[in-house]
N, C-alpha and C. Protein backbone atom coordinates (compact mmCIF):
# COMPACT_ATOMS: atom_id res chain seq x y z
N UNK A 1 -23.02 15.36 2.52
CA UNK A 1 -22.81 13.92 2.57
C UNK A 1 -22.20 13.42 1.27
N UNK A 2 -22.85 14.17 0.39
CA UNK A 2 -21.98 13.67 -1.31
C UNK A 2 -20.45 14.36 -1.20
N UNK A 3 -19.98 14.47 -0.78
CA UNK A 3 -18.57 15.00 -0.70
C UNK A 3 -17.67 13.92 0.21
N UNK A 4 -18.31 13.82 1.07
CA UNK A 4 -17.79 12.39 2.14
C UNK A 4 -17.31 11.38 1.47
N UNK A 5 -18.95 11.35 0.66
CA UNK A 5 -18.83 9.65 0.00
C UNK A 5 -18.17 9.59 -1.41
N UNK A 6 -17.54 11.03 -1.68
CA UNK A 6 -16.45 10.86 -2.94
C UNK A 6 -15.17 10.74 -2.51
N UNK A 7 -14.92 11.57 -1.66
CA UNK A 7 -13.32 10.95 -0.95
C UNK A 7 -13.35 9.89 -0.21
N UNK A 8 -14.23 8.89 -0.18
CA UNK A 8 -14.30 7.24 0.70
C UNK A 8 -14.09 6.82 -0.81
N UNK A 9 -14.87 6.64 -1.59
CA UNK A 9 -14.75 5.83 -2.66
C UNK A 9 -13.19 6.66 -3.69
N UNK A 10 -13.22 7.45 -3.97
CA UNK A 10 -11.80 7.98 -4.41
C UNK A 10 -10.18 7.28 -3.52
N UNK A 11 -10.61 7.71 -2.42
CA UNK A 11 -9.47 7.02 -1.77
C UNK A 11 -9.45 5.36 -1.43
N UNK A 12 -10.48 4.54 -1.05
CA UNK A 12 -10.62 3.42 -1.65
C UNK A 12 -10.36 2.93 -3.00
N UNK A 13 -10.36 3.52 -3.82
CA UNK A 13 -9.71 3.12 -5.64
C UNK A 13 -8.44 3.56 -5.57
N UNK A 14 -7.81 4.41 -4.47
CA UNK A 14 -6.59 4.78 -4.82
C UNK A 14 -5.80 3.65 -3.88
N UNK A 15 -6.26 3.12 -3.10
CA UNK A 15 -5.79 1.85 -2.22
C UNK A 15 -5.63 0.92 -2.78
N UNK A 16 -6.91 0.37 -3.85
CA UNK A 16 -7.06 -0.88 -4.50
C UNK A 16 -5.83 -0.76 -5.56
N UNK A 17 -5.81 0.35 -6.42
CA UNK A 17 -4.79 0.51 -7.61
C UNK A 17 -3.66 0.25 -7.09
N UNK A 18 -2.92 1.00 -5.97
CA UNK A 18 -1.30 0.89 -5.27
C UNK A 18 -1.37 -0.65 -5.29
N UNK A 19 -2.53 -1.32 -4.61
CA UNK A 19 -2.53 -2.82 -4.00
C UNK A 19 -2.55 -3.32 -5.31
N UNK A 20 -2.84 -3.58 -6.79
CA UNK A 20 -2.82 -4.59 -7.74
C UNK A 20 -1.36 -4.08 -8.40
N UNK A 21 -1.03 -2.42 -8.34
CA UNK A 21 0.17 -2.15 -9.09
C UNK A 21 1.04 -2.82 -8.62
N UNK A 22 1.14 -2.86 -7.13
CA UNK A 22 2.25 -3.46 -6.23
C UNK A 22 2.30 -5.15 -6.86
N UNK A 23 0.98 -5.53 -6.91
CA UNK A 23 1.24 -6.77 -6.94
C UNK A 23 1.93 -7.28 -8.63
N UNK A 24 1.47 -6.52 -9.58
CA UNK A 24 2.12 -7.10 -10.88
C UNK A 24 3.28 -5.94 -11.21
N UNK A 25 3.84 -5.36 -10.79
CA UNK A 25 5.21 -5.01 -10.73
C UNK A 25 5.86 -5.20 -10.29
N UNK A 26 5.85 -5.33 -9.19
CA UNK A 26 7.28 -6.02 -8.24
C UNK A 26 6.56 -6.99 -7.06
N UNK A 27 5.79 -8.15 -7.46
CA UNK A 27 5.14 -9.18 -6.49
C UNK A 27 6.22 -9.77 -5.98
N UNK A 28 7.63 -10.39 -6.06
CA UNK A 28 8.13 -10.71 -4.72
C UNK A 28 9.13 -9.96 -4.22
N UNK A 29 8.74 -8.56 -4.02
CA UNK A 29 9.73 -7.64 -3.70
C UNK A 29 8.91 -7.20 -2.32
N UNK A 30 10.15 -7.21 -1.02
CA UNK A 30 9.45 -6.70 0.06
C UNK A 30 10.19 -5.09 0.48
N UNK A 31 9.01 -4.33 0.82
CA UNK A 31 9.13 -3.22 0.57
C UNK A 31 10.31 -2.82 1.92
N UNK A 32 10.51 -3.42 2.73
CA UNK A 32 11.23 -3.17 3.88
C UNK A 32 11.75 -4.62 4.91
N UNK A 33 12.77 -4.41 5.39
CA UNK A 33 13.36 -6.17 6.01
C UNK A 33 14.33 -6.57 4.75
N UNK A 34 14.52 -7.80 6.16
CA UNK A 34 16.18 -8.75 4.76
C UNK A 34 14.94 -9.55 3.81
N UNK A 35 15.65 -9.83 2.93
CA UNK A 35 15.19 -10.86 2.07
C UNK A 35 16.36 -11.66 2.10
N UNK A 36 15.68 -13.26 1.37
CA UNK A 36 17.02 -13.97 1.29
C UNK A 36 17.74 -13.94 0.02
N UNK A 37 17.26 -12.79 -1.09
CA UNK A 37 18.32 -12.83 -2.23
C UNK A 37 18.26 -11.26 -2.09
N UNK A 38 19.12 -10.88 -2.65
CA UNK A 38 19.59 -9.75 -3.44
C UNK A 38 18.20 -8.74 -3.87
N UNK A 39 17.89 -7.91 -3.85
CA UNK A 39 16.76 -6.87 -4.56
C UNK A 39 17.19 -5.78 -5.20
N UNK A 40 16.88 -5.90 -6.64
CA UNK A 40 17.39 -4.25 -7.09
C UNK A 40 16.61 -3.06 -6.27
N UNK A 41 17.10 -1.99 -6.08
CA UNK A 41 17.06 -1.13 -5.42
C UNK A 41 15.89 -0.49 -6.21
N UNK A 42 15.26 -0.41 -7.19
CA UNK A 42 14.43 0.13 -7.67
C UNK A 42 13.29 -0.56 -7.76
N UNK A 43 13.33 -1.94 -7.25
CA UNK A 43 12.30 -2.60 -7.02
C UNK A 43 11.86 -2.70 -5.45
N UNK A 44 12.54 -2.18 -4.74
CA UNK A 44 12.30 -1.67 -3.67
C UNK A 44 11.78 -0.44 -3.36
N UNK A 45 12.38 0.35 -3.59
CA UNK A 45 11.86 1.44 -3.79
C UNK A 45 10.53 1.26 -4.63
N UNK A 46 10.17 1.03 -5.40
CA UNK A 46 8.72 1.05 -5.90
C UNK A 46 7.60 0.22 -4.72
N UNK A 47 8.15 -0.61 -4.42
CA UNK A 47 7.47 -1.22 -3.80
C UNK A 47 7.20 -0.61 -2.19
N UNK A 48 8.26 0.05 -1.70
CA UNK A 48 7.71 1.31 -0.56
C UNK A 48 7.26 2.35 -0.84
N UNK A 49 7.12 2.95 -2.53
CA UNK A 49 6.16 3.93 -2.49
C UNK A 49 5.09 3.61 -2.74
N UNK A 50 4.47 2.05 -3.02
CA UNK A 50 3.16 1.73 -3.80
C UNK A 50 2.54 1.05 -2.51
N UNK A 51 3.64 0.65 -1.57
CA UNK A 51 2.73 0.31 -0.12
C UNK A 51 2.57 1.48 0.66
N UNK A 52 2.82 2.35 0.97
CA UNK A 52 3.03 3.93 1.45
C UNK A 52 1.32 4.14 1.02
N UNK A 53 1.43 4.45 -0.65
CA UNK A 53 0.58 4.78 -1.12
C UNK A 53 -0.98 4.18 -0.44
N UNK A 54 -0.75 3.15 -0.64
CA UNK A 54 -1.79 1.85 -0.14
C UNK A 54 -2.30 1.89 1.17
N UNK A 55 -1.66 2.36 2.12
CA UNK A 55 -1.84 2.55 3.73
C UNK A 55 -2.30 3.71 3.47
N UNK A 56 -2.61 4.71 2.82
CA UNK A 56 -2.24 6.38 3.34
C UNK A 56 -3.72 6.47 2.07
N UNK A 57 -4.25 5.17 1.40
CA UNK A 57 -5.43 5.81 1.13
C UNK A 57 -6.04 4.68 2.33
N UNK A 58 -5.38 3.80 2.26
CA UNK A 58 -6.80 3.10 3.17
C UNK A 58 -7.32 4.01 4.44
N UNK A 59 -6.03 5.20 5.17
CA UNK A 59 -6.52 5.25 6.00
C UNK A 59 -7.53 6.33 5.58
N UNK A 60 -7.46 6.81 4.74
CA UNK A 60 -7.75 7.95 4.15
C UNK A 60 -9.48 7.57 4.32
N UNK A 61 -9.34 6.35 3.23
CA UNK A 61 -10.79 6.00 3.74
C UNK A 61 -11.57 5.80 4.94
N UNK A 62 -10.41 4.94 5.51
CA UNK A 62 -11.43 4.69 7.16
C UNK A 62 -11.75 6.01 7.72
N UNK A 63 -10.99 7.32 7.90
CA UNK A 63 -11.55 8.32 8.63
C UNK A 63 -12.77 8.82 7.86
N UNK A 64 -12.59 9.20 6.53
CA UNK A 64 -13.72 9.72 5.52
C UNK A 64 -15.14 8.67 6.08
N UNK A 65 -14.68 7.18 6.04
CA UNK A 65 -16.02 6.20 6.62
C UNK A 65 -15.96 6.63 8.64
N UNK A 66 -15.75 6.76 8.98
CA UNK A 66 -15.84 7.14 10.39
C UNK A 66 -16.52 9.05 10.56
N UNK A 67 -15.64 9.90 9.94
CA UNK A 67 -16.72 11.01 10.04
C UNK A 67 -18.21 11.20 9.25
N UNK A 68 -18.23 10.23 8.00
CA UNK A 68 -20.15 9.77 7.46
C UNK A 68 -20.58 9.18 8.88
N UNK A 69 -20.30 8.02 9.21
CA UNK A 69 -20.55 7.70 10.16
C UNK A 69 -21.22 8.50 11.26
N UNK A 70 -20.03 9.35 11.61
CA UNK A 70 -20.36 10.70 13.16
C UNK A 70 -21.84 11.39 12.73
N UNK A 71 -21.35 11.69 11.24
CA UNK A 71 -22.67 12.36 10.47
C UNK A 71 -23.72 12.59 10.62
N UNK A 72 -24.05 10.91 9.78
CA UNK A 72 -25.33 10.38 10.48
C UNK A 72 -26.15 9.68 11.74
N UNK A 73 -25.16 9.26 12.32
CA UNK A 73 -25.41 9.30 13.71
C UNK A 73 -25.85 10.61 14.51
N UNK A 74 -25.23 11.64 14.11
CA UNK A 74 -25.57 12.76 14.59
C UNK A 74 -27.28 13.31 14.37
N UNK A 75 -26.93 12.98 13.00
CA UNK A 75 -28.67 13.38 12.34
C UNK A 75 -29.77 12.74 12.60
N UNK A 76 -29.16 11.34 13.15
CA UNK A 76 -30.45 10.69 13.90
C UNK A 76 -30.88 11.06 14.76
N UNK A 77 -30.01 11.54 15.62
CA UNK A 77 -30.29 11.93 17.50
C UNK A 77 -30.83 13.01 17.35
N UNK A 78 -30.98 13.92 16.64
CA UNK A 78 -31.60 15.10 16.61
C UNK A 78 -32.99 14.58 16.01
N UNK A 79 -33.13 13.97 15.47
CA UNK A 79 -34.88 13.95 15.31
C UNK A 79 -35.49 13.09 16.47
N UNK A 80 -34.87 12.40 17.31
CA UNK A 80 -35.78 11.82 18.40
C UNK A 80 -35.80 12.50 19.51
C-alpha cells in the first residue's frame, strides 16, 4: 500500500508543478487552437509540453487512486 500512495502523491506534485510552471511562464499562451495574436513558437511549444505533462500525471494519479481503491476494497470483503 506504501508504494501506491508514493506514486499518487509523486504524480500529483508532478501535475501541480507542470500546472503553476505553465501558469508563470507562458500564462497567456494556448497550448493548441488560433489565438487572436501572433505566439512565438517556443512559447507554444512549452506550453504543450507543460500541459502534456499536467494531464499524463493527473492521470497518473487517478489510476494509482483507483487501484488503492480496488485494494482496499478488496481487503475488506475478505474479512466479512
Amino acid at each position: 500500500m506504501g508504494a501506491g500512495w508514493k506514486v499518487f502523491w509523486l504524480a500529483s506534485a508532478v501535475c501541480a508543478a507542470a500546472f503553476v510552471a505553465a501558469r508563470l511562464l507562458v500564462p497567456d499562451v494556448v497550448p493548441l487552437g488560433y489565438a487572436e495574436e501572433a505566439q512565438p513558437s517556443w512559447a507554444v511549444l512549452t506550453a504543450f509540453v507543460l500541459r502534456a505533462t499536467e494531464l499524463a500525471g493527473a492521470w497518473v494519479a487517478v489510476i494509482a487512486l483507483a487501484v488503492m481503491l480496488g485494494v482496499w476494497l478488496k481487503s475488506r470483503t475478505r474479512r466479512i
